[in-house]
C-alpha atoms as a PDB file:
ATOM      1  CA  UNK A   1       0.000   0.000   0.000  1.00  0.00           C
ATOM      2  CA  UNK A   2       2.970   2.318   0.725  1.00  0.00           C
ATOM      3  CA  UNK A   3       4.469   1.726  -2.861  1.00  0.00           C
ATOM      4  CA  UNK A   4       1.164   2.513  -4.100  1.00  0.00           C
ATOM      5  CA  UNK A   5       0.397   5.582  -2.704  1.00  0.00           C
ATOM      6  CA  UNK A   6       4.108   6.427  -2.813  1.00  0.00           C
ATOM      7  CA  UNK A   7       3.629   6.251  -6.998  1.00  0.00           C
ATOM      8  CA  UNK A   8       0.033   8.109  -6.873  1.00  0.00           C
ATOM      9  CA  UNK A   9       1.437  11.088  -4.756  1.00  0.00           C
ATOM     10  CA  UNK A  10       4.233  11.102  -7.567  1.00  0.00           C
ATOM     11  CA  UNK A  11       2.149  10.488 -10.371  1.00  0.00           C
ATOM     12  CA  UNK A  12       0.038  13.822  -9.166  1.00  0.00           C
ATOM     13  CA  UNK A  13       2.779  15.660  -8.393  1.00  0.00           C
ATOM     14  CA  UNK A  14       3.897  15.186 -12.022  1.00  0.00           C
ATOM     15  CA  UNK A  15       1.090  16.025 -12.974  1.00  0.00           C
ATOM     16  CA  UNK A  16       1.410  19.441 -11.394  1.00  0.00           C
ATOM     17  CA  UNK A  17       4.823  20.248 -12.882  1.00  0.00           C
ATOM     18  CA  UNK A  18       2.978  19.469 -16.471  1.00  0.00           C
ATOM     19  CA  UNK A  19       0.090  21.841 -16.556  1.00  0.00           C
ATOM     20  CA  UNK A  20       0.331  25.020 -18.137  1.00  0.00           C
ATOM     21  CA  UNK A  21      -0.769  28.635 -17.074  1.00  0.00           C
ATOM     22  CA  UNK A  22      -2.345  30.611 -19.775  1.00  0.00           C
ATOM     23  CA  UNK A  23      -0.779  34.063 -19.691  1.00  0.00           C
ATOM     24  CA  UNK A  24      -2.110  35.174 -22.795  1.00  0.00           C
ATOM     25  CA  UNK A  25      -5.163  37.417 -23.657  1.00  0.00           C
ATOM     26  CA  UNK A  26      -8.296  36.356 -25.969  1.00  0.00           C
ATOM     27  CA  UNK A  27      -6.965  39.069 -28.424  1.00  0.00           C
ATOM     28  CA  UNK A  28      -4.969  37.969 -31.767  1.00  0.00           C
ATOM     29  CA  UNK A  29      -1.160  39.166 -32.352  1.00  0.00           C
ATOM     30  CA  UNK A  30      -2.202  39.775 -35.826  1.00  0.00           C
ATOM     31  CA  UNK A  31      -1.194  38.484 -39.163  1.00  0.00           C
ATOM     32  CA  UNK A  32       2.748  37.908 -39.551  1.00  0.00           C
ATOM     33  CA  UNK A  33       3.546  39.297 -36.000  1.00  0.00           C
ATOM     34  CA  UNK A  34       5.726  37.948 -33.224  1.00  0.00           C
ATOM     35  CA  UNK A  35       6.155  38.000 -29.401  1.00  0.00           C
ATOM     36  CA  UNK A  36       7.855  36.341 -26.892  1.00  0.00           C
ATOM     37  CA  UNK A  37       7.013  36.043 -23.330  1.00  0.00           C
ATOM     38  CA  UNK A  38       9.005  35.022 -20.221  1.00  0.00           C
ATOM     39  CA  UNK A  39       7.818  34.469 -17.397  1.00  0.00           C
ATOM     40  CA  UNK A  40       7.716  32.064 -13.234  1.00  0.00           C
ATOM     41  CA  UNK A  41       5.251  29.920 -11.813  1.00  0.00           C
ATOM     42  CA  UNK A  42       4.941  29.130  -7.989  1.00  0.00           C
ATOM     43  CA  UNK A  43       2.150  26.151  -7.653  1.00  0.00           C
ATOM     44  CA  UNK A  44       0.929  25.265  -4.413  1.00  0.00           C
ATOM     45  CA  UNK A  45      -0.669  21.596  -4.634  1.00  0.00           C
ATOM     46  CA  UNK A  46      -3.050  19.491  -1.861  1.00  0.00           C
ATOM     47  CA  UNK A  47      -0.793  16.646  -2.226  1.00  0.00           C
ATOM     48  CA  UNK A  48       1.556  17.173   0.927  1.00  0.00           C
ATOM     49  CA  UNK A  49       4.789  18.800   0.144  1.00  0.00           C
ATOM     50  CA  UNK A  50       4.605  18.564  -3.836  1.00  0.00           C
ATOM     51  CA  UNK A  51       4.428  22.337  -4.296  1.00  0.00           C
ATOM     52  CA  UNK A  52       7.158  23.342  -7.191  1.00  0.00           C
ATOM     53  CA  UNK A  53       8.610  25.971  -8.875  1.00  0.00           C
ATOM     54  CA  UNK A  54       8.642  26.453 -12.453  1.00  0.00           C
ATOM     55  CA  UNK A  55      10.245  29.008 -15.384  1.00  0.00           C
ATOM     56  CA  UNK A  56       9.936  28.975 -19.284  1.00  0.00           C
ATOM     57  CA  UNK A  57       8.077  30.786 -21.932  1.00  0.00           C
ATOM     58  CA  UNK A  58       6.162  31.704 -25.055  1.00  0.00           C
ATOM     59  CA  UNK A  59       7.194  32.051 -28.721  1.00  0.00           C
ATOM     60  CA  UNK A  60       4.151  33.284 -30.227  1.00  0.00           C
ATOM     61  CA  UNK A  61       3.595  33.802 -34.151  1.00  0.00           C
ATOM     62  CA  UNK A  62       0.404  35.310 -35.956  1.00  0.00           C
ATOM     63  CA  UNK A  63      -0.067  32.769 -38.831  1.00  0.00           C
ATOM     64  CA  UNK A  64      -3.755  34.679 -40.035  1.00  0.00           C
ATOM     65  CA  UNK A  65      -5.471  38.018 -38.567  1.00  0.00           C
ATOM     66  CA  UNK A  66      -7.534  35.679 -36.083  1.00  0.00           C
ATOM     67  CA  UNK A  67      -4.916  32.856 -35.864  1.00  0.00           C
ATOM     68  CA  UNK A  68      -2.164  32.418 -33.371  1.00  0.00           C
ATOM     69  CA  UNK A  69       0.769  29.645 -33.291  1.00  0.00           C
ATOM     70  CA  UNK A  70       2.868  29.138 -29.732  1.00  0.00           C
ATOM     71  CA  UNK A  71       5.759  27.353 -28.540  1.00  0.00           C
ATOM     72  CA  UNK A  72       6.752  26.839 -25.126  1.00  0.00           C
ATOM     73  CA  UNK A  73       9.403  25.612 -23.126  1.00  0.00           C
ATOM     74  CA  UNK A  74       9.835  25.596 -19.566  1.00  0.00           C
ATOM     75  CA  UNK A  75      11.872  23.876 -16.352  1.00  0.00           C
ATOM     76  CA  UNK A  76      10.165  23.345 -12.773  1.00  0.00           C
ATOM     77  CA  UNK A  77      11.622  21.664  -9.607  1.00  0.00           C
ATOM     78  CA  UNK A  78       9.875  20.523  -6.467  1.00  0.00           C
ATOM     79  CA  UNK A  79       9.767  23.082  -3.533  1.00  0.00           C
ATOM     80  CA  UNK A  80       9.618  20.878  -0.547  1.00  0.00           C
ATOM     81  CA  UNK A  81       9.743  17.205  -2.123  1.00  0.00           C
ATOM     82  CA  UNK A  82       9.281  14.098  -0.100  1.00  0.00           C
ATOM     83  CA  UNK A  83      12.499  13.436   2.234  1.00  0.00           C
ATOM     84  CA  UNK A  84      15.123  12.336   0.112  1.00  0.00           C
ATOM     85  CA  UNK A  85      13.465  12.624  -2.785  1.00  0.00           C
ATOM     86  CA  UNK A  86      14.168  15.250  -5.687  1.00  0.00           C
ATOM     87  CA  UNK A  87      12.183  16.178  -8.927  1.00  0.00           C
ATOM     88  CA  UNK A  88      12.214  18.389 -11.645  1.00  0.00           C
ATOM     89  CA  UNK A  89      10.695  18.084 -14.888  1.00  0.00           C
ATOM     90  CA  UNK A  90      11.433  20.255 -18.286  1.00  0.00           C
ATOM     91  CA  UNK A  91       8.331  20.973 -20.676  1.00  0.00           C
ATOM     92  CA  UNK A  92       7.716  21.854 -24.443  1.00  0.00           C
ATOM     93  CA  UNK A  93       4.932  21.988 -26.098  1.00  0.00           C
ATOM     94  CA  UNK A  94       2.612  23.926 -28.431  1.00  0.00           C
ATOM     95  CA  UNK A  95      -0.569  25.616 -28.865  1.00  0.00           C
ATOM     96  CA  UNK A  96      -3.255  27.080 -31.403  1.00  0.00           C
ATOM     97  CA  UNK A  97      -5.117  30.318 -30.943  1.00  0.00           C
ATOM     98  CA  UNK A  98      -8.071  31.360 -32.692  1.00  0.00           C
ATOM     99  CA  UNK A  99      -9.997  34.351 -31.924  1.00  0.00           C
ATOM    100  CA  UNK A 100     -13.790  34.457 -32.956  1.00  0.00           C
ATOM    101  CA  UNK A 101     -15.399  37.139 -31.413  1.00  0.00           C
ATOM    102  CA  UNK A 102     -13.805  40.176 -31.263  1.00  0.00           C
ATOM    103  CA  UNK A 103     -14.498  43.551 -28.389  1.00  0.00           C
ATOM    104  CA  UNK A 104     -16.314  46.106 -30.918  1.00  0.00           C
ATOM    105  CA  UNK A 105     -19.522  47.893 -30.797  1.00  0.00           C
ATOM    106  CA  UNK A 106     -21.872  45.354 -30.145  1.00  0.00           C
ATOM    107  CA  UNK A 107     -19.621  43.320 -28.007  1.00  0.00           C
ATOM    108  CA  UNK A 108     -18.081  43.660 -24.987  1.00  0.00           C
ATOM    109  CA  UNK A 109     -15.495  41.175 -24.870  1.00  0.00           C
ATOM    110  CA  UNK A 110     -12.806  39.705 -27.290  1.00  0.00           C
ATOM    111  CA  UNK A 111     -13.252  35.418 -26.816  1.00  0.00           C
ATOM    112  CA  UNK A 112     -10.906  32.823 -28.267  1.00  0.00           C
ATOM    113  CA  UNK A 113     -10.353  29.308 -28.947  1.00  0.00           C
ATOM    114  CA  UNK A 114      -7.722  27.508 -27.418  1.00  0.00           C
ATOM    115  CA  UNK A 115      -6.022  24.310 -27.979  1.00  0.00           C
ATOM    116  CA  UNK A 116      -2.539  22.697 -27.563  1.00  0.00           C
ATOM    117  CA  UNK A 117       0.055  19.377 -26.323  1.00  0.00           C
ATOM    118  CA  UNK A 118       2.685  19.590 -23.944  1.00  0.00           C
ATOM    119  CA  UNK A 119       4.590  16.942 -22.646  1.00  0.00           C
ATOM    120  CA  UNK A 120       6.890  16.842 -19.266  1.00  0.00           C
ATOM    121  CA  UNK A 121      10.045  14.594 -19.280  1.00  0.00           C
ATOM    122  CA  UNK A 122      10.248  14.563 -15.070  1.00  0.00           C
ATOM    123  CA  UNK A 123      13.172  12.783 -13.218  1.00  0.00           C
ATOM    124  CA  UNK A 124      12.290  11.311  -9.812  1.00  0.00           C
ATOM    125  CA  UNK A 125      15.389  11.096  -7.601  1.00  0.00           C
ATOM    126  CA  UNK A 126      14.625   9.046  -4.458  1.00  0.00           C
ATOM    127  CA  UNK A 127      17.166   6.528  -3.595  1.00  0.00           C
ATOM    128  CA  UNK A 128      17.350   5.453  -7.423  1.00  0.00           C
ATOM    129  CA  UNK A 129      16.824   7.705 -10.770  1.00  0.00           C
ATOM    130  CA  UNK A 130      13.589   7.830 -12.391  1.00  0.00           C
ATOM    131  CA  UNK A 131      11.891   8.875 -15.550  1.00  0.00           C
ATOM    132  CA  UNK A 132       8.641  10.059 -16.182  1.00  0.00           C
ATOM    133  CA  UNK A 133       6.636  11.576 -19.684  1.00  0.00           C
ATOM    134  CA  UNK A 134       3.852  13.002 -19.035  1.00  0.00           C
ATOM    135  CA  UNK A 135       1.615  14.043 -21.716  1.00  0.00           C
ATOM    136  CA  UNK A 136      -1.195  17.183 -21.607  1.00  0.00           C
ATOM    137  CA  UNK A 137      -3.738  17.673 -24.258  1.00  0.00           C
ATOM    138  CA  UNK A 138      -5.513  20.679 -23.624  1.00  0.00           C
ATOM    139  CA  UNK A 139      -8.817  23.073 -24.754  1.00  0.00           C
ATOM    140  CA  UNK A 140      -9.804  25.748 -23.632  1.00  0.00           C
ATOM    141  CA  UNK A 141     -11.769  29.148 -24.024  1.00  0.00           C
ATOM    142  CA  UNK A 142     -10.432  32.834 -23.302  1.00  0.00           C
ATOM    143  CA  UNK A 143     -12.057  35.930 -22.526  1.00  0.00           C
ATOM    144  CA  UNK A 144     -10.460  39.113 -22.151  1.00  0.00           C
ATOM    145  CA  UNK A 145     -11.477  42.862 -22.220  1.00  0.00           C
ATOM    146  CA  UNK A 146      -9.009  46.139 -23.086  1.00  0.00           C
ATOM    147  CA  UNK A 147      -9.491  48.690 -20.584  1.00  0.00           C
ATOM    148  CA  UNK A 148      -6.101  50.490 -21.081  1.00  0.00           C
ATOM    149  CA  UNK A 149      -3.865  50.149 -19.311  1.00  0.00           C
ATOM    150  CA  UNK A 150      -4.757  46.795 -18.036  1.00  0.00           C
ATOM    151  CA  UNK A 151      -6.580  44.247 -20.390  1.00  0.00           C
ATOM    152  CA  UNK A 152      -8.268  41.696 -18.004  1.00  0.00           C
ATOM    153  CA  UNK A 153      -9.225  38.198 -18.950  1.00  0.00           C
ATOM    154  CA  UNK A 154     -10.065  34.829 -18.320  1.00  0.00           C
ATOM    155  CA  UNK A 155      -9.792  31.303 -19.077  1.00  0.00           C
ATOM    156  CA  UNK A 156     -11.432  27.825 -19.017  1.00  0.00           C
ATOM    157  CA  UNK A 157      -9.453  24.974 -19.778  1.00  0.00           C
ATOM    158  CA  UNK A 158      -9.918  21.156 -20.297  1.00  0.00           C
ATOM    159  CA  UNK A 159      -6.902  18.786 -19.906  1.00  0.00           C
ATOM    160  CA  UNK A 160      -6.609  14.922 -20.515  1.00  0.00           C
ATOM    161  CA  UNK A 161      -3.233  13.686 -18.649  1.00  0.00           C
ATOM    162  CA  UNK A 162      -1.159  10.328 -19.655  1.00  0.00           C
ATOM    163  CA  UNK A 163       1.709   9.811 -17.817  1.00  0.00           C
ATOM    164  CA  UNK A 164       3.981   6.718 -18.373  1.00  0.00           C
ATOM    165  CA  UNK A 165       7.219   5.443 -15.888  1.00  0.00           C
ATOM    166  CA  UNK A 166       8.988   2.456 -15.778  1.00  0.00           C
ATOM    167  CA  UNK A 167       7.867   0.446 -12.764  1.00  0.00           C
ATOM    168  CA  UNK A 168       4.619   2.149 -12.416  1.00  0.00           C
ATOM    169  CA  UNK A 169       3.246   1.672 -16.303  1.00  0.00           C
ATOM    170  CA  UNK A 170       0.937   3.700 -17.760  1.00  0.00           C
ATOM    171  CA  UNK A 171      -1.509   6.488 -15.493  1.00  0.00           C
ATOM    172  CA  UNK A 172      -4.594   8.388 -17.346  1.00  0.00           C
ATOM    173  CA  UNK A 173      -6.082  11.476 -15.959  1.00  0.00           C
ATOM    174  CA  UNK A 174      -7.659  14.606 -16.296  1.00  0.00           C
ATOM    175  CA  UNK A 175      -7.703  18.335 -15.200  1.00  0.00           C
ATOM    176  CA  UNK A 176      -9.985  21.274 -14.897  1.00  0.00           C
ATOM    177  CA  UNK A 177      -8.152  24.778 -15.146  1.00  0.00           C
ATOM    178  CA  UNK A 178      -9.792  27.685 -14.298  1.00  0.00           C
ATOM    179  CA  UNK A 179      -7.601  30.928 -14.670  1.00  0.00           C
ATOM    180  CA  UNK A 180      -7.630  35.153 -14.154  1.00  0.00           C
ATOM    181  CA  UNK A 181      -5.511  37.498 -14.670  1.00  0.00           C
ATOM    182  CA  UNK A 182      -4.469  40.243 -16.354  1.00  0.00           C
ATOM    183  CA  UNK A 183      -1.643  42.446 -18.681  1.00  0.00           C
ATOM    184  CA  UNK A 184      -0.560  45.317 -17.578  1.00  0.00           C
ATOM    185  CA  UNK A 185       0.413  47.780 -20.345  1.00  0.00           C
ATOM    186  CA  UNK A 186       3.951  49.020 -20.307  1.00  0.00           C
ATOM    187  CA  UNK A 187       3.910  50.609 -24.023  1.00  0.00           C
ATOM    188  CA  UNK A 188       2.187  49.610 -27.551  1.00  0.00           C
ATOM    189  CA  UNK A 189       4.335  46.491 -27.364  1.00  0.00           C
ATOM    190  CA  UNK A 190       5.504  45.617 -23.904  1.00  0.00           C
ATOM    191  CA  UNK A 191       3.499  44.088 -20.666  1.00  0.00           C
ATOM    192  CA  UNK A 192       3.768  42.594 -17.277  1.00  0.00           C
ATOM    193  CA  UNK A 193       0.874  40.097 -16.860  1.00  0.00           C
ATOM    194  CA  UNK A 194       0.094  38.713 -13.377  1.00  0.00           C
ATOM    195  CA  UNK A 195      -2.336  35.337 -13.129  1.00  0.00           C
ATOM    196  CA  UNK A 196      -4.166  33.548 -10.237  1.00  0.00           C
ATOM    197  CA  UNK A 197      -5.088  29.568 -11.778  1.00  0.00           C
ATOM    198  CA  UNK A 198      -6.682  27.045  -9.915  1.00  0.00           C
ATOM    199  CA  UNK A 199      -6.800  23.702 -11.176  1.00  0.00           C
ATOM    200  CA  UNK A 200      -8.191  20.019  -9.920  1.00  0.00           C
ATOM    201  CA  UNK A 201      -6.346  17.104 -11.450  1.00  0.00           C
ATOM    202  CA  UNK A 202      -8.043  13.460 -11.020  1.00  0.00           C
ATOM    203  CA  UNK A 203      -5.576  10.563 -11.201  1.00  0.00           C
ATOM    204  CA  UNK A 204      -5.942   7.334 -10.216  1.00  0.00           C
ATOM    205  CA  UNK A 205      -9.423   7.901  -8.669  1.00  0.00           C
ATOM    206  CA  UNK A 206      -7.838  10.495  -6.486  1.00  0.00           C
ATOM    207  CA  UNK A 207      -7.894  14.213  -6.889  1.00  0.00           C
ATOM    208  CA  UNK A 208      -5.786  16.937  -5.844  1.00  0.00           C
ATOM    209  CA  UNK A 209      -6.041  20.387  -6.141  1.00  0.00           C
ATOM    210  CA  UNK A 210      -3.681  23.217  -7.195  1.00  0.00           C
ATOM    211  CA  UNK A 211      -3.477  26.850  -6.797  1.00  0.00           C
ATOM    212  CA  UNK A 212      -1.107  28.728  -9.332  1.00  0.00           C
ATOM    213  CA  UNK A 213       0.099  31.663  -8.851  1.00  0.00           C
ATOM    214  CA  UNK A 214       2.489  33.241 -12.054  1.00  0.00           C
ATOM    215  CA  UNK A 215       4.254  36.555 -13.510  1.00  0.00           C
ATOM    216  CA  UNK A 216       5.447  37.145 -16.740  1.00  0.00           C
ATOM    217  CA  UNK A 217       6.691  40.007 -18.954  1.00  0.00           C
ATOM    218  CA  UNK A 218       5.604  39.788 -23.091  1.00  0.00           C
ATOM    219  CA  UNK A 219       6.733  41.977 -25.752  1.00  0.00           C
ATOM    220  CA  UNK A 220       6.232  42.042 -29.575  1.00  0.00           C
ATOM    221  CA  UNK A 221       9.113  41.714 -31.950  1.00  0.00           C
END
């Protein structure tokens, strides 16, 4: 039983270290425009002592007018790991934007379409060295509103988690992310963006929650 809930409290804490913040706003870059964003990630997880730390960022491209492509990449450790036990994990992954409703006359808000992968290559240190991949498939929709110079928004994501280790085989599960925040407008093409995400992961038939909080800086190239 030890073993077993030894692996679930890792599997979830993986998990963790494999979900993604938004940090981005409902509104397009635009057609043929770029942007980067950089940014750090404190999560504070229900699973005892499996709260981590985590840095990386966004490439973002405008393939269409409404159309957005990202990359990310990204590193996180455990804060407080189990005694004598480390992990970090490093994370790519990509996403697709696509903004159908945009803040005009007759409406109030700008909404988007998101959807993306990521996947987490995490090494468990305790006693012996192990890998796990941990895969995220995400959806999601944003809303966000320009009221210079902050543009609010938020999101509603959908996540379906597969994580895979030797020893432990194969673990399914899935995540609700809900997420606020907003950028904070430093000129026509800079921005500091602060976010609150909260997030409940089910693994396992067990479910954890997480509270997220992050801050980034964007600009346009």
């Amino acid at each position: 039983m030890k073993r077993i809930a030894l692996a679930l409290v890792i599997c979830l804490a993986i998990a963790s270290l494999a979900c993604a913040e938004v940090l981005v706003t409902a509104n397009p870059m635009g057609k043929g425009q770029m942007g980067w964003l950089a940014g750090g990630r404190y999560d504070m997880s229900s699973v005892a002592n499996q709260n981590s730390y985590s840095a990386g960022g966004y490439l973002g491209y405008g393939l269409m007018d409404n159309l957005d492509l990202y990359g990310k990449l990204g590193y996180g450790i455990g804060a407080n790991p189990l005694a004598g036990q480390t992990i970090n994990g490093i994370m790519a992954g990509a996403a697709l934007k696509y903004t159908f409703v945009k803040e005009g006359k007759d409406m109030p808000v700008t909404l988007a379409v998101a959807g993306g992968y990521q996947s987490t290559t995490t090494t468990v240190n305790a006693g012996a060295s192990m890998q796990m991949v941990t895969g995220d498939l995400g959806i999601g929709i944003i809303a966000s509103k320009v009221m210079v110079p902050y543009v609010p928004y938020g999101a509603v994501n959908y996540h379906s988690l597969n994580s895979n280790a030797p020893f432990l085989g194969t673990s399914t599960g899935s995540m609700i992310e809900i997420a606020g925040g907003t950028q904070l407008l430093l000129s026509k093409s800079t921005a500091v963006i602060g976010e609150l995400c909260y997030q409940s992961i089910t693994s396992g038939g067990a479910t954890t929650n997480n509270t997220q909080v992050s801050l980034a800086y964007s600009a346009k190239i």
